[in-house]
C-alpha atoms as a PDB file:
ATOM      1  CA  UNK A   1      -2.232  11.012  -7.032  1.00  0.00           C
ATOM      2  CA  UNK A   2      -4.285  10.078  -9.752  1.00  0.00           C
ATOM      3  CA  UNK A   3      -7.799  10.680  -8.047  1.00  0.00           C
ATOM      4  CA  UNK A   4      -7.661  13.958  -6.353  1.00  0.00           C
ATOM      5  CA  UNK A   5     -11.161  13.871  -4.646  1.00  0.00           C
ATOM      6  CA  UNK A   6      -9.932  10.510  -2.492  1.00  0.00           C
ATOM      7  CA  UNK A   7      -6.427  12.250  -1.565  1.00  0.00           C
ATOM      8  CA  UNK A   8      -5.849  12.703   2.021  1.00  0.00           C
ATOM      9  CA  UNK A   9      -3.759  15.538   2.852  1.00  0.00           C
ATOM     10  CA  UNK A  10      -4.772  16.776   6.108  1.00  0.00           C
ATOM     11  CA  UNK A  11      -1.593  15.521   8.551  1.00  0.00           C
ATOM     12  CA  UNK A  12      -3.727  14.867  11.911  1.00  0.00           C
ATOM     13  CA  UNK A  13      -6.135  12.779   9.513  1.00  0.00           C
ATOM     14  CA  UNK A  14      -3.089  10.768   7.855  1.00  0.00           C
ATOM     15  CA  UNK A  15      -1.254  10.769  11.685  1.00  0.00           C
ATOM     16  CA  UNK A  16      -5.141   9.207  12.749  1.00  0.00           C
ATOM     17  CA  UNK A  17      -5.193   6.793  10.130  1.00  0.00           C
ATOM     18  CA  UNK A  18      -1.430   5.317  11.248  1.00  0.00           C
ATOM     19  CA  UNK A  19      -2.317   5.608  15.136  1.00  0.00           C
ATOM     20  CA  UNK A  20      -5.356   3.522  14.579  1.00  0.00           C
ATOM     21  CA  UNK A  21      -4.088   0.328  12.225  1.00  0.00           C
ATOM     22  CA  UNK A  22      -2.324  -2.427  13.938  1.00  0.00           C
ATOM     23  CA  UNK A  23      -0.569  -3.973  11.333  1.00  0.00           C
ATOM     24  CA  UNK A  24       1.444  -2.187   8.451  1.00  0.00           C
ATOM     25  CA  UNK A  25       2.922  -4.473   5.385  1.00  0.00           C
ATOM     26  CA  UNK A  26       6.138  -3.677   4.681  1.00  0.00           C
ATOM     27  CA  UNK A  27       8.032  -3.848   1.087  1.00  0.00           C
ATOM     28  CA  UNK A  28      11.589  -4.096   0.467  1.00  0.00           C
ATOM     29  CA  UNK A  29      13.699  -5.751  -2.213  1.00  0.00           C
ATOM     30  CA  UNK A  30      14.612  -9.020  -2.196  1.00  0.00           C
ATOM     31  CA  UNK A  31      18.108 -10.662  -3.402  1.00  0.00           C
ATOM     32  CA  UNK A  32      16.305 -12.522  -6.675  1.00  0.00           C
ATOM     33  CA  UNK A  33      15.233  -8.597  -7.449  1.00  0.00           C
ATOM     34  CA  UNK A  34      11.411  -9.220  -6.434  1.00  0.00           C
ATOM     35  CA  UNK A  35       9.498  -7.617  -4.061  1.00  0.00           C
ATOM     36  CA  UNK A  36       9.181  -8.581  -0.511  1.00  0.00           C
ATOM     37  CA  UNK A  37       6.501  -7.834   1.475  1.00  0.00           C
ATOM     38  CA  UNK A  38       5.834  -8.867   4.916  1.00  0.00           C
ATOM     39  CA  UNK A  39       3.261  -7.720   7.115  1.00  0.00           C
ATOM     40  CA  UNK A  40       4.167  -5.794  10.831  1.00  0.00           C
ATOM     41  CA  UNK A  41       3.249  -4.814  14.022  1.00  0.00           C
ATOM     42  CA  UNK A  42       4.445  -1.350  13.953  1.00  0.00           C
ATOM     43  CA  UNK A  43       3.893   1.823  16.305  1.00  0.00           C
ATOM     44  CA  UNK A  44       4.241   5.829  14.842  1.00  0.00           C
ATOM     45  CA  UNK A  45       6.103   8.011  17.133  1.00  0.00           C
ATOM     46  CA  UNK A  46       8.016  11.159  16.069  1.00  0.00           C
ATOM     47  CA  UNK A  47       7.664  11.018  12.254  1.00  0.00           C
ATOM     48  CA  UNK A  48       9.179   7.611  11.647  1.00  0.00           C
ATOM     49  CA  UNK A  49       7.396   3.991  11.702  1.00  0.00           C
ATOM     50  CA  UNK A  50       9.205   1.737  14.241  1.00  0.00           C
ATOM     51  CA  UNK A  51       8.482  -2.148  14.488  1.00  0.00           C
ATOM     52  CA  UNK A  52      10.324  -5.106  16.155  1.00  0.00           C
ATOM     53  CA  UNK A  53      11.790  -8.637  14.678  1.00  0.00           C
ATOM     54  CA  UNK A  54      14.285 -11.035  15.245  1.00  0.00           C
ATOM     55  CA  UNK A  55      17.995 -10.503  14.921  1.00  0.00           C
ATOM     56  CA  UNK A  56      18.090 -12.356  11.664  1.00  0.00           C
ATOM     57  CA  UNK A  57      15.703 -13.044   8.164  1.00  0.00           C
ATOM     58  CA  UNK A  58      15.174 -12.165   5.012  1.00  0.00           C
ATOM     59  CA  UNK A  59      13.435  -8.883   5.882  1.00  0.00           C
ATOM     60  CA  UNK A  60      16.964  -7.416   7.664  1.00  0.00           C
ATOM     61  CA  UNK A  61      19.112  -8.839   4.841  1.00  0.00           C
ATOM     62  CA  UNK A  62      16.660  -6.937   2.343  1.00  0.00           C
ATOM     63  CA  UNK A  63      16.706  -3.318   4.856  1.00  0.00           C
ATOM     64  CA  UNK A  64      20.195  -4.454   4.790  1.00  0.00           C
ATOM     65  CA  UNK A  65      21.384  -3.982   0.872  1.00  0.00           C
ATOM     66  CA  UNK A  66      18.578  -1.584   0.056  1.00  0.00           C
ATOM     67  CA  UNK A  67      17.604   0.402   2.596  1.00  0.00           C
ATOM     68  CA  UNK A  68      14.779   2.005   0.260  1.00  0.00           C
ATOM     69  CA  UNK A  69      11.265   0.436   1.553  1.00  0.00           C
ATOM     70  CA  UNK A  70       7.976   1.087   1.188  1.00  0.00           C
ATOM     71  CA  UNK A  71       5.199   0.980   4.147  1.00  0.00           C
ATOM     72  CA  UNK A  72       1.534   0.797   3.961  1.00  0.00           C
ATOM     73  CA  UNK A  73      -1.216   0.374   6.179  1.00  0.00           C
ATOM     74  CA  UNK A  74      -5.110   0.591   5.272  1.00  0.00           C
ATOM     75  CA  UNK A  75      -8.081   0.921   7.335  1.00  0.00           C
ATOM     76  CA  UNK A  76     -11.105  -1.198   6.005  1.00  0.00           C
ATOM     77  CA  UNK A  77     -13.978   0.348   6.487  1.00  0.00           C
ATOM     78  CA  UNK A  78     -17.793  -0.970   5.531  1.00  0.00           C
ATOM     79  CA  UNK A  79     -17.980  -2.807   2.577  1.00  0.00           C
ATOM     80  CA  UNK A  80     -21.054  -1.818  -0.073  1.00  0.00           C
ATOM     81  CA  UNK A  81     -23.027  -4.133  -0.991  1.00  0.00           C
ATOM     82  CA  UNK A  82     -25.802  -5.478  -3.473  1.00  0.00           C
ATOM     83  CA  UNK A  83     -28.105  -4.905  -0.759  1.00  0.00           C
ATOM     84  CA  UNK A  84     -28.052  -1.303  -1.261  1.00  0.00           C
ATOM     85  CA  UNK A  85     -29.177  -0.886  -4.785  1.00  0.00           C
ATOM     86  CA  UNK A  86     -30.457  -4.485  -6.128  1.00  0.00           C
ATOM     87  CA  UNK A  87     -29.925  -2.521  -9.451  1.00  0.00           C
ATOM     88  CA  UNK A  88     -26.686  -1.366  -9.069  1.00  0.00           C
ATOM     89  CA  UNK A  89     -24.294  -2.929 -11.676  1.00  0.00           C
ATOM     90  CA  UNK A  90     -21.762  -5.167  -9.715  1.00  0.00           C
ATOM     91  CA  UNK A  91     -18.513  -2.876 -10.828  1.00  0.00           C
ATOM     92  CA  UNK A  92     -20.488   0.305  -7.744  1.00  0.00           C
ATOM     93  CA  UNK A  93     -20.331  -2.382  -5.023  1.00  0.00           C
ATOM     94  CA  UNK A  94     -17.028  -2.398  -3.271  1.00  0.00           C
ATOM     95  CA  UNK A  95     -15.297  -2.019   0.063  1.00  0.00           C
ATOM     96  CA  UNK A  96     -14.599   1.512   1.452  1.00  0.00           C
ATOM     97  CA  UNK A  97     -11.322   2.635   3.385  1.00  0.00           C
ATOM     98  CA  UNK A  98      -8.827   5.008   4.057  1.00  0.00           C
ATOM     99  CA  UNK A  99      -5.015   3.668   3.468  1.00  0.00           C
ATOM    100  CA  UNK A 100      -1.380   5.210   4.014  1.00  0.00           C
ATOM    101  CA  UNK A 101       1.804   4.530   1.878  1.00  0.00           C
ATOM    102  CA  UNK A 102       5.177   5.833   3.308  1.00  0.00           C
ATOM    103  CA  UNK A 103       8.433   5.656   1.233  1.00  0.00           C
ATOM    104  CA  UNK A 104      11.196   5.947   3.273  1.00  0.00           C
ATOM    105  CA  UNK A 105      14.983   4.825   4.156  1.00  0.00           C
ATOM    106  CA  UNK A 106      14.709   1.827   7.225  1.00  0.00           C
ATOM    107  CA  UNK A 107      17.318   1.544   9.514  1.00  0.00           C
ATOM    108  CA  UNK A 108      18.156  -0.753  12.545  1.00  0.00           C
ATOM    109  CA  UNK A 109      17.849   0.853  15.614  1.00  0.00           C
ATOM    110  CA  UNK A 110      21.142   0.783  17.925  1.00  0.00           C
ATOM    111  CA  UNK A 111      20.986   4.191  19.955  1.00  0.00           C
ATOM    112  CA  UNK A 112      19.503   1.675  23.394  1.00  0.00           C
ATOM    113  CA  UNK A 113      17.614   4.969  24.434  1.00  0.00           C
ATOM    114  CA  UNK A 114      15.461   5.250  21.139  1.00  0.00           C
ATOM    115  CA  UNK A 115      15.354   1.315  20.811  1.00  0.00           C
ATOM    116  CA  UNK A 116      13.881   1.236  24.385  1.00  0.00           C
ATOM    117  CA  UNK A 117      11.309   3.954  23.471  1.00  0.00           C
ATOM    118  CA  UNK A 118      10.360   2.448  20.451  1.00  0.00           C
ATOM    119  CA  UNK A 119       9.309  -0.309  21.848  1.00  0.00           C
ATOM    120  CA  UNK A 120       7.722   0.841  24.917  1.00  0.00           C
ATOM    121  CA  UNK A 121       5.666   2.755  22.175  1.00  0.00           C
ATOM    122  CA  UNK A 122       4.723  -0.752  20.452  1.00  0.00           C
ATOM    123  CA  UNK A 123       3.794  -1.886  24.203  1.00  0.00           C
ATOM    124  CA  UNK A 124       1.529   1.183  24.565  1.00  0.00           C
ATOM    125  CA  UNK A 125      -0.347   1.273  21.407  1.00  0.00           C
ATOM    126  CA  UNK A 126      -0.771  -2.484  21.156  1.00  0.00           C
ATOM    127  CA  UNK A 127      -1.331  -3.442  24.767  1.00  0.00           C
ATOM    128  CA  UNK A 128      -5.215  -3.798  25.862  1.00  0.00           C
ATOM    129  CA  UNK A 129      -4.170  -4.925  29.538  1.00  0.00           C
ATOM    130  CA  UNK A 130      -3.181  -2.227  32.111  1.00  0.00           C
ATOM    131  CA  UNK A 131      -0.645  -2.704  34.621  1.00  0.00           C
ATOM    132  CA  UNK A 132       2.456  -4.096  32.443  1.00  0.00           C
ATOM    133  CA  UNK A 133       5.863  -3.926  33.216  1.00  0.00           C
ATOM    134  CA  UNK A 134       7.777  -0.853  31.440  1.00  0.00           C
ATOM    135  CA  UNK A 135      10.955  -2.104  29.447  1.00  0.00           C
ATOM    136  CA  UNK A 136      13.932  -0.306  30.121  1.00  0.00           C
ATOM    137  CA  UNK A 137      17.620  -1.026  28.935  1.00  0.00           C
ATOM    138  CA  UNK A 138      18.080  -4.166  31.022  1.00  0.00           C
ATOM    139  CA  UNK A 139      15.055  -6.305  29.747  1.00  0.00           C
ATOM    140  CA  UNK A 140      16.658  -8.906  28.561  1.00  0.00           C
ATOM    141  CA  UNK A 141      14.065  -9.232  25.112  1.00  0.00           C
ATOM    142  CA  UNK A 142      15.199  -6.211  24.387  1.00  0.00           C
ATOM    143  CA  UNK A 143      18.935  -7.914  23.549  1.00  0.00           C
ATOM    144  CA  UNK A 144      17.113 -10.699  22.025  1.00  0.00           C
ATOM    145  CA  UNK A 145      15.445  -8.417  19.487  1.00  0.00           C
ATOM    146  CA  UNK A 146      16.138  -5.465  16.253  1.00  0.00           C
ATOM    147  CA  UNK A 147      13.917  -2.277  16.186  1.00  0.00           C
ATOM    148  CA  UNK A 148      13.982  -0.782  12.730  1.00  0.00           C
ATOM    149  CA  UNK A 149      13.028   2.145  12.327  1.00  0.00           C
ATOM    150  CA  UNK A 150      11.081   3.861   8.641  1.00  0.00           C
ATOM    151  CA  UNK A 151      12.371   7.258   7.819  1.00  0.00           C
ATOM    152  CA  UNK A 152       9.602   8.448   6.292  1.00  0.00           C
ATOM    153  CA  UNK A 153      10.487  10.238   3.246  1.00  0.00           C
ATOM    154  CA  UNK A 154       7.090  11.000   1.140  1.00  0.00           C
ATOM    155  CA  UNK A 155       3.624   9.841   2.247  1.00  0.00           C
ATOM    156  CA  UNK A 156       0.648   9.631   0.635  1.00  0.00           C
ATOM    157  CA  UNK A 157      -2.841   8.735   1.724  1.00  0.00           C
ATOM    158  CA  UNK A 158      -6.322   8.365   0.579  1.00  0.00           C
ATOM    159  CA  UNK A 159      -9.927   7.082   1.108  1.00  0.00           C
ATOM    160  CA  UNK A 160     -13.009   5.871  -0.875  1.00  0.00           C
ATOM    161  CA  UNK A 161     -15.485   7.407   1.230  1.00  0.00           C
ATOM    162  CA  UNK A 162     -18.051   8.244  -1.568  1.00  0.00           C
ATOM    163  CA  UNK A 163     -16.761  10.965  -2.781  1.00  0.00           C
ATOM    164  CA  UNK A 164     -17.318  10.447  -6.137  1.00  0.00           C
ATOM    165  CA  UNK A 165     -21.218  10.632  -5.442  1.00  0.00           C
ATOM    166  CA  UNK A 166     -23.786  13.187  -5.645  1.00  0.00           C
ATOM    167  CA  UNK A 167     -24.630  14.635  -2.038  1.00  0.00           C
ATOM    168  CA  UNK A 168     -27.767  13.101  -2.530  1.00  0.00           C
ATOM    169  CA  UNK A 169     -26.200   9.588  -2.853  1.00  0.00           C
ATOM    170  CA  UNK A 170     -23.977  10.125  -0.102  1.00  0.00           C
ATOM    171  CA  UNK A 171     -27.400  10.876   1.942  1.00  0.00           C
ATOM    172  CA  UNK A 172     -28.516   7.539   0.927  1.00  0.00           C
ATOM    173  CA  UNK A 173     -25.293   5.384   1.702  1.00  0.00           C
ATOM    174  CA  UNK A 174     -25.439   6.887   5.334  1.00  0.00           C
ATOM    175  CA  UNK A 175     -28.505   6.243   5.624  1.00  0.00           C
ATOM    176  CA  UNK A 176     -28.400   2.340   4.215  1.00  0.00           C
ATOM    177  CA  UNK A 177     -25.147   1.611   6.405  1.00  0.00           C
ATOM    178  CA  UNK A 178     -26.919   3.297   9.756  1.00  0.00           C
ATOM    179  CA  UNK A 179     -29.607   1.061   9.262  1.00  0.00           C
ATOM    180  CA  UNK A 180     -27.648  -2.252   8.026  1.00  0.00           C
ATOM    181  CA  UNK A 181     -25.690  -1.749  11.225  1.00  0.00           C
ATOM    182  CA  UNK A 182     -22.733  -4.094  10.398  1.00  0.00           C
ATOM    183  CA  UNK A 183     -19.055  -3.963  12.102  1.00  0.00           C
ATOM    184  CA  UNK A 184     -17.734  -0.916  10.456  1.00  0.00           C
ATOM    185  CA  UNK A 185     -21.193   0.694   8.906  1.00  0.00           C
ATOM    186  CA  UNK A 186     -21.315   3.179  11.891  1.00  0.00           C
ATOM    187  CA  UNK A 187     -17.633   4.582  11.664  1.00  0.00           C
ATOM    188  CA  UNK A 188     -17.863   4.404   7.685  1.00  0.00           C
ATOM    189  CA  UNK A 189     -21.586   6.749   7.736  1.00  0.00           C
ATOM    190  CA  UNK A 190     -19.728   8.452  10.225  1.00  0.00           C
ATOM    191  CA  UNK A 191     -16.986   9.533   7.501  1.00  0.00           C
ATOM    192  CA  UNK A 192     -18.597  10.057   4.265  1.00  0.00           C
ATOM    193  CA  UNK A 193     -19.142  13.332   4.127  1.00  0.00           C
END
């Protein structure tokens, strides 16, 4: 990794960072040679990425011939604005985040056992609503649909959390995003450290 101070090599952080996004993009390459990306509910369980689809499409004829993919999720975090420094030159505003990419092998699913787990583990981190019905082998969606699961291979993660800027400056972003109080501010003052 390029920038050193925004690496992310702690594992709970990087395992945090996957348990809280919702949505992972996922690339694989496509029959005309181009990238294909496609974005995915996914769930993290036991070192791999797991996420559901229909039997057939573009995405399983891809994981098909190549089995090589790529997986990334990011966490947006506040976003810094001109408000901040009215003198700040426009290149210093920008959005702050953490993000994960995962290379990896994917492969469909067809032990029934893991498949089942899998996605009882999408159910779990995705469902809001208590009381749901646990799938087991005979659900019937669970004929009607392919788990794939991401090997992961290498991962990588980072954040722009400041950390190019002077303690002092740091101070002063805190402080500006405590009092701005916008969806994210909190949780981003919260991380620059």
């Amino acid at each position: 990794m390029r920038r050193k101070k925004e690496e992310i090599t702690d594992d709970a952080a990087i395992s945090a960072i996957l348990r809280k996004a919702r949505v992972g993009r996922l690339a694989t390459l496509g029959a005309d040679g181009y990238p294909y990306i496609v974005p995915v509910n996914y769930v993290y369980l036991g070192e791999s990425i797991y996420f559901h689809c229909a039997r057939e499409g573009e995405k399983l004829d891809n994981i098909r011939r190549h089995a090589r993919v790529c997986f990334e999720v990011d966490a947006p975090l506040a976003y810094l604005d001109t408000g901040y420094d009215k003198e700040m030159p426009p290149c210093e505003v920008g959005q702050f985040y953490q993000c994960v990419v995962i290379r990896g092998r994917a492969e469909i699913v067809e032990d029934i056992a893991e498949k089942v787990g899998a996605l009882n583990a999408l159910m779990a981190s995705h469902e809001e609503v208590e009381g749901y019905s646990a799938i087991t082998a005979e659900t019937r969606a669970v004929a009607l649909c392919t788990v794939v699961a991401v090997r992961v291979e290498r991962i990588s993660a980072k954040a722009n959390l400041a950390q190019k800027r002077s303690s002092a400056e740091k101070e002063k972003i805190r402080a500006y995003l405590e009092q701005r109080g916008l969806t994210g501010d909190a949780e981003t003052a919260a991380l620059i450290r």
